[in-house]
PDB file of N, CA and C in Angstrom:
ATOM      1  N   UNK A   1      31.275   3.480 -25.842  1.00  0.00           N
ATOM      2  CA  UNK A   1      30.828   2.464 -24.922  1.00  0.00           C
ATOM      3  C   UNK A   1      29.508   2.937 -24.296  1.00  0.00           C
ATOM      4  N   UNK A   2      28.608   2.379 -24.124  1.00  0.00           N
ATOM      5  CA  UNK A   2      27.141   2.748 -23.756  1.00  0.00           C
ATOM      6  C   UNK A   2      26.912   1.699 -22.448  1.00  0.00           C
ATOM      7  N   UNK A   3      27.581   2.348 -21.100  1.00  0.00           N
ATOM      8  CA  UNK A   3      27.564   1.804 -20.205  1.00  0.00           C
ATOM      9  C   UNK A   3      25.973   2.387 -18.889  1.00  0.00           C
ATOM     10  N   UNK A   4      25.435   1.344 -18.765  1.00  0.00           N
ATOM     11  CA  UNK A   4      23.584   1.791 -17.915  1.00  0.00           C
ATOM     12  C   UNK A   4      24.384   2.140 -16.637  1.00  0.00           C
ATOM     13  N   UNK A   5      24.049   3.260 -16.171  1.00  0.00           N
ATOM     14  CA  UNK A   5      24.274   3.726 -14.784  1.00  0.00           C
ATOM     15  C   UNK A   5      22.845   3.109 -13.876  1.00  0.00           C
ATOM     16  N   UNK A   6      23.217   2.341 -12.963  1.00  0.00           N
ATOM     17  CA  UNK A   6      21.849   1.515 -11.766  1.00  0.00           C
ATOM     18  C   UNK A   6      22.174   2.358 -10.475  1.00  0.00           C
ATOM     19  N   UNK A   7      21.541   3.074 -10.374  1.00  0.00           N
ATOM     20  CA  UNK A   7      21.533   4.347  -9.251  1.00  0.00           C
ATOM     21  C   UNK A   7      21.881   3.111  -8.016  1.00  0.00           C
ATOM     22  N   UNK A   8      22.535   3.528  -6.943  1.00  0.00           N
ATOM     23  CA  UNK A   8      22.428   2.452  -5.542  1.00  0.00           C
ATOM     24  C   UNK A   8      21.285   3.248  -4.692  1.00  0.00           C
ATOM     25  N   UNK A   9      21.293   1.907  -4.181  1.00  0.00           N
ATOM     26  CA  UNK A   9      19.804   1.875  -3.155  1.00  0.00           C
ATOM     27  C   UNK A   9      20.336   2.926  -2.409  1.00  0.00           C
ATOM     28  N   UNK A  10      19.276   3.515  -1.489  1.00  0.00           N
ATOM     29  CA  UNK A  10      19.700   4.209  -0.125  1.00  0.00           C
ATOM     30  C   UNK A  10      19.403   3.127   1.221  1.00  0.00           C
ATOM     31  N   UNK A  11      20.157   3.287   2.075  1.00  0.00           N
ATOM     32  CA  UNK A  11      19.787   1.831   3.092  1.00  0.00           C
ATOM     33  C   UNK A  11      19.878   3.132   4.443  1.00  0.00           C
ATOM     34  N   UNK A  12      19.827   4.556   4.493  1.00  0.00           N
ATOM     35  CA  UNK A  12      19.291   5.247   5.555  1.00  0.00           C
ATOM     36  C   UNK A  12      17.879   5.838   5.088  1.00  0.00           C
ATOM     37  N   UNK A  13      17.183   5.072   6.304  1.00  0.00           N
ATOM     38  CA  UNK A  13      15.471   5.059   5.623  1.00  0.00           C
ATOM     39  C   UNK A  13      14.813   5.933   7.083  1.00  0.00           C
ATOM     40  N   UNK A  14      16.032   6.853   7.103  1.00  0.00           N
ATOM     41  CA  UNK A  14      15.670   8.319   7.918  1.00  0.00           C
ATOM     42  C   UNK A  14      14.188   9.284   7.530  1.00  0.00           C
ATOM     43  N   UNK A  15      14.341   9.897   6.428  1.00  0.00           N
ATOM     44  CA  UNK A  15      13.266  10.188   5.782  1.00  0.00           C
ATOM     45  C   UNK A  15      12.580   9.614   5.344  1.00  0.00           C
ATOM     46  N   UNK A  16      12.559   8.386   4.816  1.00  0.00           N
ATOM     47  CA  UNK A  16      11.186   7.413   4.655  1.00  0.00           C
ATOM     48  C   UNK A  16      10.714   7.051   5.707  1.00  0.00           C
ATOM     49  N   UNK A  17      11.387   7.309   6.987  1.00  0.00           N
ATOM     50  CA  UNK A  17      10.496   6.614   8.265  1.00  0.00           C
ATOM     51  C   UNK A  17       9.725   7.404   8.626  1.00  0.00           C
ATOM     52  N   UNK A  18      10.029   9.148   8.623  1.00  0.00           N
ATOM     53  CA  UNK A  18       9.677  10.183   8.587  1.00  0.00           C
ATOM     54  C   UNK A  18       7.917  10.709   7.691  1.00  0.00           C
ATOM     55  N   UNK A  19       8.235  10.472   6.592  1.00  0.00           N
ATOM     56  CA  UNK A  19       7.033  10.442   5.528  1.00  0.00           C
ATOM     57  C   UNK A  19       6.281   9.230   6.081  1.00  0.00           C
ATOM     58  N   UNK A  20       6.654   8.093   6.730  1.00  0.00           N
ATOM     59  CA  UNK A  20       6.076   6.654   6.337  1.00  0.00           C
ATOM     60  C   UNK A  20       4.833   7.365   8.064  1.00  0.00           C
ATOM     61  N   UNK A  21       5.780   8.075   9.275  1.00  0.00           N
ATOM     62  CA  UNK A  21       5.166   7.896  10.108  1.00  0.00           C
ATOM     63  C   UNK A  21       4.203   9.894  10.081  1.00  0.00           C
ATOM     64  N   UNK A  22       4.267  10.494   9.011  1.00  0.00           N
ATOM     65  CA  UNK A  22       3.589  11.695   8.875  1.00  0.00           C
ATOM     66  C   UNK A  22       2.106  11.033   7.788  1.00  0.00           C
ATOM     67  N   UNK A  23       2.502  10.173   7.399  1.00  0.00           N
ATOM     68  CA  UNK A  23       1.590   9.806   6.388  1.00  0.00           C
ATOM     69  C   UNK A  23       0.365   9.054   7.520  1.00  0.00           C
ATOM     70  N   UNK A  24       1.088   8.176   8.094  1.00  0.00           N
ATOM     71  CA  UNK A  24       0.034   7.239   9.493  1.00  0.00           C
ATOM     72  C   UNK A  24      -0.561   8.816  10.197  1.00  0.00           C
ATOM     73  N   UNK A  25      -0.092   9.791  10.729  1.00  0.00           N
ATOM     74  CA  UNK A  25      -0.438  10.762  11.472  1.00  0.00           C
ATOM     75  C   UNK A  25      -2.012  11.057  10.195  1.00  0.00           C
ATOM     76  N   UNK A  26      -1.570  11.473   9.373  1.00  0.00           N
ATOM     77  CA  UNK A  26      -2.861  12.311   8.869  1.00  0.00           C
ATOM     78  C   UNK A  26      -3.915  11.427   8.577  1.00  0.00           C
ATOM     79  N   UNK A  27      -3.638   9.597   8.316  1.00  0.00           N
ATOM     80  CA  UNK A  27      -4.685   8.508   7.858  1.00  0.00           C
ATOM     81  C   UNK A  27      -5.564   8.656   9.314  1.00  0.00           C
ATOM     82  N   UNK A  28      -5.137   8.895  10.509  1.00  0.00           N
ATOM     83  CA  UNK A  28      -5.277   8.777  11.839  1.00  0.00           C
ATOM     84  C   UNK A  28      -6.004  10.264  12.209  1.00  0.00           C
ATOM     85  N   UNK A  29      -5.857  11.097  10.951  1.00  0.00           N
ATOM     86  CA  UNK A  29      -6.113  12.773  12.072  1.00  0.00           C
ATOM     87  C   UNK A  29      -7.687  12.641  12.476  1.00  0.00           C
ATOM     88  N   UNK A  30      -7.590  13.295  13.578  1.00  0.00           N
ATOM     89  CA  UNK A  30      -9.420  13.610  14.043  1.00  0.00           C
ATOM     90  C   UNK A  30      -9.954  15.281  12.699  1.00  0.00           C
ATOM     91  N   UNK A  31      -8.938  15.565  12.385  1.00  0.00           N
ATOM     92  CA  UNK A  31      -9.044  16.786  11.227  1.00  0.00           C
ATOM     93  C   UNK A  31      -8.960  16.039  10.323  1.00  0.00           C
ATOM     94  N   UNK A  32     -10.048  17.126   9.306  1.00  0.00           N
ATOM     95  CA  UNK A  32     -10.096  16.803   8.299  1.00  0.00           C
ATOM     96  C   UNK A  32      -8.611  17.389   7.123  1.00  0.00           C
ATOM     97  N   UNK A  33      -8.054  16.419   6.459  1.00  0.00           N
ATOM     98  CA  UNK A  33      -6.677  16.975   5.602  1.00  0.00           C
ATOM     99  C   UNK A  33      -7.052  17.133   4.399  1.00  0.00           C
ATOM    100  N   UNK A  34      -6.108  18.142   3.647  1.00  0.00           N
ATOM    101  CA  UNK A  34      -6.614  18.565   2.547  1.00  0.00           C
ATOM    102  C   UNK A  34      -6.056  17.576   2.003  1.00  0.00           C
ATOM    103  N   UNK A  35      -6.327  17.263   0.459  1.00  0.00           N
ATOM    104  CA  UNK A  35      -6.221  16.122  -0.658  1.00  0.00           C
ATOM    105  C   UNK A  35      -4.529  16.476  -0.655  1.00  0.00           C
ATOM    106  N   UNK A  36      -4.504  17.368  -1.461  1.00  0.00           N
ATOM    107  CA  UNK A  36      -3.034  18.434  -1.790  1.00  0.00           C
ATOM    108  C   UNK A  36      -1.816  18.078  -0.892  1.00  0.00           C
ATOM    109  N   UNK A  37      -2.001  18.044   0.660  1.00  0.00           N
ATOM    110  CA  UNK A  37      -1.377  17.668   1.306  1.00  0.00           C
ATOM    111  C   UNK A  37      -1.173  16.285   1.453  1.00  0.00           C
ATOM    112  N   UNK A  38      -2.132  15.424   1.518  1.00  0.00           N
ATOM    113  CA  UNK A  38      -2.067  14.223   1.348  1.00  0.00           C
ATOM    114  C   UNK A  38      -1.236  13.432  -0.154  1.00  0.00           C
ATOM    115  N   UNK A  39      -1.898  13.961  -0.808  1.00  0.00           N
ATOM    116  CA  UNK A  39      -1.160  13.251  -2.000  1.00  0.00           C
ATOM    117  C   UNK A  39       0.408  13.802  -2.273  1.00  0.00           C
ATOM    118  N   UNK A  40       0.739  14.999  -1.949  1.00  0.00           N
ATOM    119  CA  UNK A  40       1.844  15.618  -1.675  1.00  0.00           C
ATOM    120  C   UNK A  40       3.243  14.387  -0.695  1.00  0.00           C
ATOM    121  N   UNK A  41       2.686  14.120   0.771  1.00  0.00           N
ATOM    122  CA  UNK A  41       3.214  13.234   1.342  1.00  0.00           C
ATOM    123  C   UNK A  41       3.032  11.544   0.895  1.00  0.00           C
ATOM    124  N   UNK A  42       1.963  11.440   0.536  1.00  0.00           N
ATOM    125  CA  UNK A  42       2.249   9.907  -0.589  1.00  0.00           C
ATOM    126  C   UNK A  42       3.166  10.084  -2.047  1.00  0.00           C
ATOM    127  N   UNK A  43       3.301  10.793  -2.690  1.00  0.00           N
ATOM    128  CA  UNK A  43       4.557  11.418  -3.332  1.00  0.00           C
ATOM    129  C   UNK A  43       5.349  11.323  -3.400  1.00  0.00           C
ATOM    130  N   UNK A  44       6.027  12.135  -2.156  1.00  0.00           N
ATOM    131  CA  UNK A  44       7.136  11.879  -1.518  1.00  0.00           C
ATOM    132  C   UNK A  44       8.139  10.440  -1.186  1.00  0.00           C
ATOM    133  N   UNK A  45       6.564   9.868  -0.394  1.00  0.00           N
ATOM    134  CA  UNK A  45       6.845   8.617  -0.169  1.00  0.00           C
ATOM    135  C   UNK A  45       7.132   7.618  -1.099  1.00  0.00           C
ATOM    136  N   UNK A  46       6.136   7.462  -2.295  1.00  0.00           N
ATOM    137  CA  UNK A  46       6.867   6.758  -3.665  1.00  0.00           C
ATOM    138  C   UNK A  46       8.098   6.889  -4.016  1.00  0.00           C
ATOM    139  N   UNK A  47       8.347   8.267  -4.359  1.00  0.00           N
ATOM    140  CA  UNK A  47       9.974   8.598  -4.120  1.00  0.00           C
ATOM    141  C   UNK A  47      10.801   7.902  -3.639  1.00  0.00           C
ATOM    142  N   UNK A  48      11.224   8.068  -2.175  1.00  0.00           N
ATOM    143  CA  UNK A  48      11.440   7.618  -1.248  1.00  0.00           C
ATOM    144  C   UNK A  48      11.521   5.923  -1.430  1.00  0.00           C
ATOM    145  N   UNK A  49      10.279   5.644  -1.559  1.00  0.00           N
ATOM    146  CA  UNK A  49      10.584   3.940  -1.950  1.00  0.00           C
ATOM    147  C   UNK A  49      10.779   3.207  -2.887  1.00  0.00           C
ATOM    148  N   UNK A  50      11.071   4.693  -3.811  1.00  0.00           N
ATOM    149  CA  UNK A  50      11.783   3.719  -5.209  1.00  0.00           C
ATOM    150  C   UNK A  50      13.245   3.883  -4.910  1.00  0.00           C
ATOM    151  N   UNK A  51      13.927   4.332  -3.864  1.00  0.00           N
ATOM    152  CA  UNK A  51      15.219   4.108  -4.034  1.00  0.00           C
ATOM    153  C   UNK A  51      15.762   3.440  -2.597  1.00  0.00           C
ATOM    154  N   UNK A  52      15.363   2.826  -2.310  1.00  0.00           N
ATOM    155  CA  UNK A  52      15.399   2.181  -0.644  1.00  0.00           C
ATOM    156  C   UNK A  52      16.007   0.902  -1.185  1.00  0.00           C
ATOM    157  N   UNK A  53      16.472   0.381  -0.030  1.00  0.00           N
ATOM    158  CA  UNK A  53      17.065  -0.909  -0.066  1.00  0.00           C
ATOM    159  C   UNK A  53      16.142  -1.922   0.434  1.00  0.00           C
ATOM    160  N   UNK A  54      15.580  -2.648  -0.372  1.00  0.00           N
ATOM    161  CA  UNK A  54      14.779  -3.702   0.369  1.00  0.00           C
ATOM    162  C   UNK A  54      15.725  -4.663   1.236  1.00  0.00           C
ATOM    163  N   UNK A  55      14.678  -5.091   2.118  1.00  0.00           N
ATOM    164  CA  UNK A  55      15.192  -6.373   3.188  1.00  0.00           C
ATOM    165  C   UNK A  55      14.806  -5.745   4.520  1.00  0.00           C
ATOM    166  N   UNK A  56      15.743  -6.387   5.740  1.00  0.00           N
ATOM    167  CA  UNK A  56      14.846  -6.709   6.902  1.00  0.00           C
ATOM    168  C   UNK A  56      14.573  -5.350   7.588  1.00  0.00           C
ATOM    169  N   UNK A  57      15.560  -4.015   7.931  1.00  0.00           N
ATOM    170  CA  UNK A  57      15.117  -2.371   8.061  1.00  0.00           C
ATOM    171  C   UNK A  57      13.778  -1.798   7.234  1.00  0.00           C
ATOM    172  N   UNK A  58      13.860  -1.927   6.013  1.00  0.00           N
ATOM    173  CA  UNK A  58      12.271  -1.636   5.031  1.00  0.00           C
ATOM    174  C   UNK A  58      11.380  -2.526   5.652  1.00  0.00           C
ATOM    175  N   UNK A  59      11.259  -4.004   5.893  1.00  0.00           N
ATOM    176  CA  UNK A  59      10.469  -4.220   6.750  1.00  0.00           C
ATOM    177  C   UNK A  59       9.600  -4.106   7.591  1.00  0.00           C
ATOM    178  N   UNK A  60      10.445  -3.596   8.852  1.00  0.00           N
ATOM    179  CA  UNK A  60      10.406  -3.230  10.012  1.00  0.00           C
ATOM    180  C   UNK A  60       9.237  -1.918  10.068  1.00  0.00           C
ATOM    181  N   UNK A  61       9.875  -0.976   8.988  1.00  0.00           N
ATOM    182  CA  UNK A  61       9.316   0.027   8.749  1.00  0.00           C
ATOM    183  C   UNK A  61       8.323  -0.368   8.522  1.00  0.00           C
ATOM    184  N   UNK A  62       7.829  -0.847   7.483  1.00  0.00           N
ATOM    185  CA  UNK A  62       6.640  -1.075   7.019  1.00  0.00           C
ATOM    186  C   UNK A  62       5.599  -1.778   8.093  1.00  0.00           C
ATOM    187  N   UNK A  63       5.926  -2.928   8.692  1.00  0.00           N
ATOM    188  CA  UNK A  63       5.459  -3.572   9.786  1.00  0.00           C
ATOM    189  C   UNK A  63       5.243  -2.496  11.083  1.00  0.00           C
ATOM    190  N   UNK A  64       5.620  -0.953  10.894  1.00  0.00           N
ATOM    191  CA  UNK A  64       5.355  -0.186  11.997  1.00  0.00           C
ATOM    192  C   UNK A  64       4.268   0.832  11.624  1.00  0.00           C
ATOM    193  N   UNK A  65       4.197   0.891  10.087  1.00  0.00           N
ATOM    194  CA  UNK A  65       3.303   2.018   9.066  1.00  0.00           C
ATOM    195  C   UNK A  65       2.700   1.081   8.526  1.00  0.00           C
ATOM    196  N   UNK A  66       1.701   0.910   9.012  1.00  0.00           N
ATOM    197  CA  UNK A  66       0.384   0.031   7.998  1.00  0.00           C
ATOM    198  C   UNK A  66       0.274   0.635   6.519  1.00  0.00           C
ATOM    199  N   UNK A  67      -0.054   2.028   6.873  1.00  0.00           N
ATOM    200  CA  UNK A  67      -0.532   2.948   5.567  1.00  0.00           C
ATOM    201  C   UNK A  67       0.491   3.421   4.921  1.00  0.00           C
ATOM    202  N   UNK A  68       1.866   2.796   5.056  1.00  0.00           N
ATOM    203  CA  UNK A  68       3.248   3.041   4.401  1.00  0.00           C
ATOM    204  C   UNK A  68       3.269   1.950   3.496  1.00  0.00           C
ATOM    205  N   UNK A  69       2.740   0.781   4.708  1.00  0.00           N
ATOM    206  CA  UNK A  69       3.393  -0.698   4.247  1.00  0.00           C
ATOM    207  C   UNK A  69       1.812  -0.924   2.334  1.00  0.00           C
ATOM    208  N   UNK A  70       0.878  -0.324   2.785  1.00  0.00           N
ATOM    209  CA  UNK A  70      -0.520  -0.147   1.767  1.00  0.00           C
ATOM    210  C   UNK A  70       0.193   0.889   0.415  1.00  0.00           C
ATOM    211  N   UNK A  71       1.262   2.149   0.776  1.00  0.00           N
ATOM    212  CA  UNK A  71       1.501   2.334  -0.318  1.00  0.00           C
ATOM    213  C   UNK A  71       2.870   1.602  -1.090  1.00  0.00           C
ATOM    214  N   UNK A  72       3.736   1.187  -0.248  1.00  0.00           N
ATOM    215  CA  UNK A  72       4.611   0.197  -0.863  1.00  0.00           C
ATOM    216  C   UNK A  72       4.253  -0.771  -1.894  1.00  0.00           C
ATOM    217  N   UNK A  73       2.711  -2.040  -1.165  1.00  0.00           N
ATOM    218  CA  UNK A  73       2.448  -2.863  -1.849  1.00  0.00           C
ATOM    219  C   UNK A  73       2.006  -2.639  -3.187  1.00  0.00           C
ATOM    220  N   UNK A  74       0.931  -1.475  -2.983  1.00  0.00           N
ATOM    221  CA  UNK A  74       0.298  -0.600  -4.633  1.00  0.00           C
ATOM    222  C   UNK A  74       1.227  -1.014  -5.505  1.00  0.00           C
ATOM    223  N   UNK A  75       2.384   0.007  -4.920  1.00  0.00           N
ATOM    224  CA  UNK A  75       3.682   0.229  -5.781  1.00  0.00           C
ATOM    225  C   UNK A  75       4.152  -1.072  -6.111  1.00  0.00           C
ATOM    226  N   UNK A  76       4.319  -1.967  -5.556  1.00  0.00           N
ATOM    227  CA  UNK A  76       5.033  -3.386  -6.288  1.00  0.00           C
ATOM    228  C   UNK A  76       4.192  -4.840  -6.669  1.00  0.00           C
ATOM    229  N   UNK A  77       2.931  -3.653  -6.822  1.00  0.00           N
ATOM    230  CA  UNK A  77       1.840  -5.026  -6.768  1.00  0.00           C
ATOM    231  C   UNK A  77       1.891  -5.655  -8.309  1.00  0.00           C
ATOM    232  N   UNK A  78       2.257  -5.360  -9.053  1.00  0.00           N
ATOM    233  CA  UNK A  78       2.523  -6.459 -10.359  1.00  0.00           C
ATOM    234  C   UNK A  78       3.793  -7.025 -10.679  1.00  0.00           C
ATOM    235  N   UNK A  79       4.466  -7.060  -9.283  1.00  0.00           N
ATOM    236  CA  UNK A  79       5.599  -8.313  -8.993  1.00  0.00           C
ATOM    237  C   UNK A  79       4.923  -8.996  -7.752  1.00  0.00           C
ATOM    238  N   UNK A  80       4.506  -8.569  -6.961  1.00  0.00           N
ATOM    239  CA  UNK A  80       4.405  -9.688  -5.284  1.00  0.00           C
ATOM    240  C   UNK A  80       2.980  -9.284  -5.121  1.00  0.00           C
ATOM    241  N   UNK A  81       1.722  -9.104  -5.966  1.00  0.00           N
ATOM    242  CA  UNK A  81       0.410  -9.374  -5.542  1.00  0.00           C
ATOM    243  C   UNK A  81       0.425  -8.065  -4.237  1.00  0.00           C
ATOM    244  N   UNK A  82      -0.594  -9.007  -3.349  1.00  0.00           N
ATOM    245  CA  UNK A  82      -0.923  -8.101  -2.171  1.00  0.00           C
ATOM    246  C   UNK A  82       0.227  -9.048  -0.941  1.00  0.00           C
ATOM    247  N   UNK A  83       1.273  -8.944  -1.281  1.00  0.00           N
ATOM    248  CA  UNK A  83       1.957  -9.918  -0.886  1.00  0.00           C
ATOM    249  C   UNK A  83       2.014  -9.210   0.642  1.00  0.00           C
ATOM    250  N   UNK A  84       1.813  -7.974   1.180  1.00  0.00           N
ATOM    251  CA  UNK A  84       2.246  -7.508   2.869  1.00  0.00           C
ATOM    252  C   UNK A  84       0.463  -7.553   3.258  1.00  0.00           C
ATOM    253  N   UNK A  85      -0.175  -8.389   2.482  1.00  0.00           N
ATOM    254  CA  UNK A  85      -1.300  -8.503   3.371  1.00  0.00           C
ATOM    255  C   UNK A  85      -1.751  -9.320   4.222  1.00  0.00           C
ATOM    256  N   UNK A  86      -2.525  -9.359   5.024  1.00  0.00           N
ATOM    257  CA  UNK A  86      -3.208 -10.484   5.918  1.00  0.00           C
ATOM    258  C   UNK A  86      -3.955 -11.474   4.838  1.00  0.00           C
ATOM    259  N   UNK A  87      -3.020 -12.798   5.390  1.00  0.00           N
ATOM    260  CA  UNK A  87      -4.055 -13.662   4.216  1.00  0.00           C
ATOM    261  C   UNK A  87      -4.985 -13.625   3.862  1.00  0.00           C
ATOM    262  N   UNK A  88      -5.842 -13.450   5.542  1.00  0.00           N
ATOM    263  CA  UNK A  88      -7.060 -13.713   5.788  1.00  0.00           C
ATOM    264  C   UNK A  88      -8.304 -12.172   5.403  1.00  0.00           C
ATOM    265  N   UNK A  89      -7.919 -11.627   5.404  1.00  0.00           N
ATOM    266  CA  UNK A  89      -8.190 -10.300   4.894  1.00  0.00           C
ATOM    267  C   UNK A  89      -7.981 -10.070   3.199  1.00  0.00           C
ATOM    268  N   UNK A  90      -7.206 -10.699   3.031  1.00  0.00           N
ATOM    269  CA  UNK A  90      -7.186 -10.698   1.097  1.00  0.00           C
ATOM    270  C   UNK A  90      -8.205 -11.945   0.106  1.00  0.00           C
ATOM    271  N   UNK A  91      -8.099 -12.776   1.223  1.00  0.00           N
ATOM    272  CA  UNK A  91      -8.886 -14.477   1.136  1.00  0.00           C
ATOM    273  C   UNK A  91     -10.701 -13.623   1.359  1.00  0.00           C
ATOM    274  N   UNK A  92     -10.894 -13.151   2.228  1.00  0.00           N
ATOM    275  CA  UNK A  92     -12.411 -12.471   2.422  1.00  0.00           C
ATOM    276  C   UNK A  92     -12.680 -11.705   1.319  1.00  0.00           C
ATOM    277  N   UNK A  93     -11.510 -10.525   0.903  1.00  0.00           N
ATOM    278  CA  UNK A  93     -12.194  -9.565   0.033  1.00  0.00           C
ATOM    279  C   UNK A  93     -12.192 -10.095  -0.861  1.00  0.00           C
ATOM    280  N   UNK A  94     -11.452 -11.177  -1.413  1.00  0.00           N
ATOM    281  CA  UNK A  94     -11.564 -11.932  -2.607  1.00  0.00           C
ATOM    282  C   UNK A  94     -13.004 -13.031  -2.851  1.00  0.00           C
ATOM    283  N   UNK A  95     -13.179 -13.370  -1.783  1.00  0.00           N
ATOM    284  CA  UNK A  95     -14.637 -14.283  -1.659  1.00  0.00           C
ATOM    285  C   UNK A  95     -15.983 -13.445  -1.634  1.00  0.00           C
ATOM    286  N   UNK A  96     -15.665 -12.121  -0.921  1.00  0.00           N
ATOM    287  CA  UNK A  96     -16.673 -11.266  -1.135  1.00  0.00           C
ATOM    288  C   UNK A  96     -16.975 -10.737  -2.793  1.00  0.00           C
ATOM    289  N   UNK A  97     -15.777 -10.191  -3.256  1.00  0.00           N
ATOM    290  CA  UNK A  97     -15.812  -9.697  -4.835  1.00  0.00           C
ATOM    291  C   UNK A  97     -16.393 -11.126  -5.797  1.00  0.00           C
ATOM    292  N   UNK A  98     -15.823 -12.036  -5.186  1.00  0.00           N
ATOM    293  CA  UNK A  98     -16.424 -13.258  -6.284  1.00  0.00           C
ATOM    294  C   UNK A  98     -18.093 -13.414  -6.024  1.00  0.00           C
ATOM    295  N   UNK A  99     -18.282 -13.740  -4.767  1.00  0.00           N
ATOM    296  CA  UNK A  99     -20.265 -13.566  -4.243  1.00  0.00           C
ATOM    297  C   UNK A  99     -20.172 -11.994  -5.104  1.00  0.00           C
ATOM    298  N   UNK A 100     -20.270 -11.136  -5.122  1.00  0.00           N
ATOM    299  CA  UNK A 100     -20.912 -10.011  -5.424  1.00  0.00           C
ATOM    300  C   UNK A 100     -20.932 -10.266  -7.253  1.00  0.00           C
ATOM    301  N   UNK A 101     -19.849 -10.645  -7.587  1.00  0.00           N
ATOM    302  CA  UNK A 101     -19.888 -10.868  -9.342  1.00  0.00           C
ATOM    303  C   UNK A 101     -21.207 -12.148  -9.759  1.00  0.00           C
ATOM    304  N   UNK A 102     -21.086 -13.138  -8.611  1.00  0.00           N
ATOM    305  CA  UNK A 102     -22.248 -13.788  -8.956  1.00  0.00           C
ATOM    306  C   UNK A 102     -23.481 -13.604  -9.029  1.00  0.00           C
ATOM    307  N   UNK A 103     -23.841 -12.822  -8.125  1.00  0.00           N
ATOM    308  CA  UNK A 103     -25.208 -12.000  -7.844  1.00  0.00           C
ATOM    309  C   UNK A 103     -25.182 -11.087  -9.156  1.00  0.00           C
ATOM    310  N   UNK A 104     -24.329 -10.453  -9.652  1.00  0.00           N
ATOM    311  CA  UNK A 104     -24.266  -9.661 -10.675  1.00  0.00           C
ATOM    312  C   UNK A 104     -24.584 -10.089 -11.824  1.00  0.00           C
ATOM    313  N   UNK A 105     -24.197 -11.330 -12.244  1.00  0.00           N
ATOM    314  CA  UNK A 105     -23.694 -11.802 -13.202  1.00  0.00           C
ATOM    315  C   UNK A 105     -25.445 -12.660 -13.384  1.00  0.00           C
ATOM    316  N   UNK A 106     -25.766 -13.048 -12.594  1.00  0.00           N
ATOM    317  CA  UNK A 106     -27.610 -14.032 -12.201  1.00  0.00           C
ATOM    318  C   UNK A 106     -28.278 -12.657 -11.994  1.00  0.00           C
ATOM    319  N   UNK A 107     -28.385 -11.391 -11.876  1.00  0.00           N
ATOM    320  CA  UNK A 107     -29.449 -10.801 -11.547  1.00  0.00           C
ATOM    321  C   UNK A 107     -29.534 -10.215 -10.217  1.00  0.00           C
ATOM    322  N   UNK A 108     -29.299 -11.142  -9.457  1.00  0.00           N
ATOM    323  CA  UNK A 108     -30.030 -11.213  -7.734  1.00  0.00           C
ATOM    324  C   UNK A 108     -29.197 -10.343  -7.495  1.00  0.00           C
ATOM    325  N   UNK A 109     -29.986  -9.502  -6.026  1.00  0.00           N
ATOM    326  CA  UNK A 109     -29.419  -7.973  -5.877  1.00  0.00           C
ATOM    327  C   UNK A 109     -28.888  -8.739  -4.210  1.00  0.00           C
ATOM    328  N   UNK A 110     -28.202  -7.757  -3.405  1.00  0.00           N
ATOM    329  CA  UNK A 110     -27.499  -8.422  -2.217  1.00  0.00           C
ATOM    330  C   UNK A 110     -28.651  -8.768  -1.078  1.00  0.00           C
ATOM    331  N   UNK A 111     -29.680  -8.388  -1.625  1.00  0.00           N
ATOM    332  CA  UNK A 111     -30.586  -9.419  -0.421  1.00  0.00           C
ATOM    333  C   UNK A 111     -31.233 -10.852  -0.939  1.00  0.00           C
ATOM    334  N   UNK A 112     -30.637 -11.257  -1.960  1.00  0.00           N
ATOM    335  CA  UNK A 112     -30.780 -12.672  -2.347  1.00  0.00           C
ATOM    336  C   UNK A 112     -30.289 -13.782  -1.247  1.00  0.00           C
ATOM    337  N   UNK A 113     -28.658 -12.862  -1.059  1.00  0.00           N
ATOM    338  CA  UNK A 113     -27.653 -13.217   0.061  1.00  0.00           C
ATOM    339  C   UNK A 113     -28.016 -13.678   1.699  1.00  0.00           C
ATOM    340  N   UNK A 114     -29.046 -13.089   2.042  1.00  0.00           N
ATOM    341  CA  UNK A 114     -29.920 -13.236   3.316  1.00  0.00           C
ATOM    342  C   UNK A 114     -30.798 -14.668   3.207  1.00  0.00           C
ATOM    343  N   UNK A 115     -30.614 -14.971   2.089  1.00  0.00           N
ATOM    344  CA  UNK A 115     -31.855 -16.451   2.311  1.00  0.00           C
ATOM    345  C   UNK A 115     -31.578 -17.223   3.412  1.00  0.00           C
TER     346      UNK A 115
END
């Protein structure tokens, strides 16, 4: 019998709140952090949020860690887009990248843009 073992979620998001709010500390440090360390605690954190229980606690979290809630989305962005973003902030960078491809695409360099 060739039965798939589906690991269960974890729904104590003790240590992911932990990583989610060490990760905000160093995006925030007035010091400069080494790479090593940084990518070390985003790591972790992938980890961490591949076995979490989504719904309204992951949320919360995320809605308290900007730079938690930025590596979550990465992570599930070819199911839900930039889906934990500000509309209005995804709607700009998207209107900006489209003006900049046009200018690209005609020649004109970004002080065309000033007319």
């Amino acid at each position: 019998m060739n039965a798939t073992h589906t690991p269960a979620h974890k729904t104590d998001l003790a240590v992911t709140h932990v990583l989610a709010q060490l990760l905000e500390r160093l995006e925030h440090s007035a010091v400069p952090v080494g790479a090593e360390q940084y990518r070390s605690v985003v790591m972790h954190l992938v980890n961490e949020f591949r076995d979490v229980e989504p719904g309204a606690q992951l949320g919360q979290l995320l809605d308290a860690y900007p730079a938690a809630a930025e590596v979550y989305e990465n992570m599930n962005y070819q199911y839900a887009g930039l889906c934990r973003s500000a509309l209005d902030s995804s709607l700009s960078a998207e209107m900006a990248a489209k003006s900049a491809i046009e200018r690209a695409m005609h020649g004109a360099g970004p002080e065309a843009s000033h007319e």
